[in-house]
C-alpha atoms as a PDB file:
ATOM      1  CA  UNK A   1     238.984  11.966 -47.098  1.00  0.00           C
ATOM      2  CA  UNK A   2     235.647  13.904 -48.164  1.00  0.00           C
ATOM      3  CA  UNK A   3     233.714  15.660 -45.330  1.00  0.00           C
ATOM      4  CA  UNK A   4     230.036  14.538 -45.235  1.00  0.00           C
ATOM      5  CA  UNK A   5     228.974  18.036 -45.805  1.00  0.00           C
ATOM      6  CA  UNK A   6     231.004  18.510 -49.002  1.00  0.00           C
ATOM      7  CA  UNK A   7     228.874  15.347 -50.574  1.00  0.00           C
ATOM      8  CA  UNK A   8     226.032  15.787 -52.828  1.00  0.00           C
ATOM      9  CA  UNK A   9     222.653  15.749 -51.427  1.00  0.00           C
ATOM     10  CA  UNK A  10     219.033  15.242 -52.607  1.00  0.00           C
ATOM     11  CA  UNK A  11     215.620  15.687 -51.549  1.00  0.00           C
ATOM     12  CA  UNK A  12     213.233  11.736 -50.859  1.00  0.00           C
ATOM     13  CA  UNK A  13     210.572  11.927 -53.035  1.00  0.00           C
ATOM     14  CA  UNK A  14     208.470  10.166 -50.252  1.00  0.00           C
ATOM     15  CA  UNK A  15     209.058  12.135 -46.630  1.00  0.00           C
ATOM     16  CA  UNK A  16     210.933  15.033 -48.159  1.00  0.00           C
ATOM     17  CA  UNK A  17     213.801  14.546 -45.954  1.00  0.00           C
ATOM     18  CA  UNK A  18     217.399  15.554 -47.678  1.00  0.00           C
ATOM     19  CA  UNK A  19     219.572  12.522 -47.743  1.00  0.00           C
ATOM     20  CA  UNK A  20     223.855  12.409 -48.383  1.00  0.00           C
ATOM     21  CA  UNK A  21     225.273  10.164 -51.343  1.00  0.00           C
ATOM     22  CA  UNK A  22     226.426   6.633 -50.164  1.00  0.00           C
ATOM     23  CA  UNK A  23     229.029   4.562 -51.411  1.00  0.00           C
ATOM     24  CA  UNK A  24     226.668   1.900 -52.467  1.00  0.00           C
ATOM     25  CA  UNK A  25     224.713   4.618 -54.772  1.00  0.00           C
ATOM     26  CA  UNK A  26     228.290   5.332 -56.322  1.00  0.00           C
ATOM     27  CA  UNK A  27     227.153   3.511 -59.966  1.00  0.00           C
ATOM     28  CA  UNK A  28     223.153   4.651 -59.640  1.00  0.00           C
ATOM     29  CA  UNK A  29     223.368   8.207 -58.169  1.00  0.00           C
ATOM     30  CA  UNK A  30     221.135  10.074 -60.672  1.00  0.00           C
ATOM     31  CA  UNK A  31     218.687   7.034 -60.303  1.00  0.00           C
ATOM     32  CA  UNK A  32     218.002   6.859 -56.524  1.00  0.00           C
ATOM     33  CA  UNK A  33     214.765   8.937 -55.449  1.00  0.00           C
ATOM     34  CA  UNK A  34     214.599   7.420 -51.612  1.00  0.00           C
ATOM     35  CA  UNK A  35     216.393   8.023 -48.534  1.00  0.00           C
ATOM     36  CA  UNK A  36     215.327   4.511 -47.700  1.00  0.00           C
ATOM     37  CA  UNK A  37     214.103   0.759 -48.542  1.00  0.00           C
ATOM     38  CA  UNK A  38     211.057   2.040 -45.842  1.00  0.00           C
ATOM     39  CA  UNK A  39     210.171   5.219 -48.425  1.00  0.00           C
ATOM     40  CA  UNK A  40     211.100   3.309 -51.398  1.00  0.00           C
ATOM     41  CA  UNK A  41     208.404   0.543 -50.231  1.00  0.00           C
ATOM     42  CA  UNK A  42     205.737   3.326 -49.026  1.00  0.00           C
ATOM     43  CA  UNK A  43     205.840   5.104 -52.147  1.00  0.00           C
ATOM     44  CA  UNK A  44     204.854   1.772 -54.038  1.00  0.00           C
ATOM     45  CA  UNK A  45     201.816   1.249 -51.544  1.00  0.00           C
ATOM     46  CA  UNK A  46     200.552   4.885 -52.244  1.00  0.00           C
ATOM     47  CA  UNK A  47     200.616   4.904 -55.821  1.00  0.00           C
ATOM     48  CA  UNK A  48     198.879   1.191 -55.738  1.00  0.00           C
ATOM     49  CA  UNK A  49     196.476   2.375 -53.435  1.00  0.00           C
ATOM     50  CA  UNK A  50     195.766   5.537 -55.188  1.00  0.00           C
ATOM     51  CA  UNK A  51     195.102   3.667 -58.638  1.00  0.00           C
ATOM     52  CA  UNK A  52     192.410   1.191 -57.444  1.00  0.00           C
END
């Protein structure tokens, strides 16, 4: 079994917070950008809000 700390990592593109590869993201790694459905769903108010 795989220590947490020897998993890849990346960086949320909304609160900047590093977050630890899932099993879920096993298939869409390189594609996730958020740490979580909250960020995922902030970022899309932000950039609607900031194109009106």
């Amino acid at each position: 079994m795989r220590k947490k700390s020897d998993l890849p990592t990346k960086i949320c593109a909304t609160c900047g917070r590093s977050f630890v590869w899932r099993k879920k993201w096993k298939q869409v790694w390189d594609e996730v950008k958020y740490c979580s459905d909250r960020c995922r769903h902030e970022r899309k108010q932000t950039i609607s809000a900031e194109t009106r």
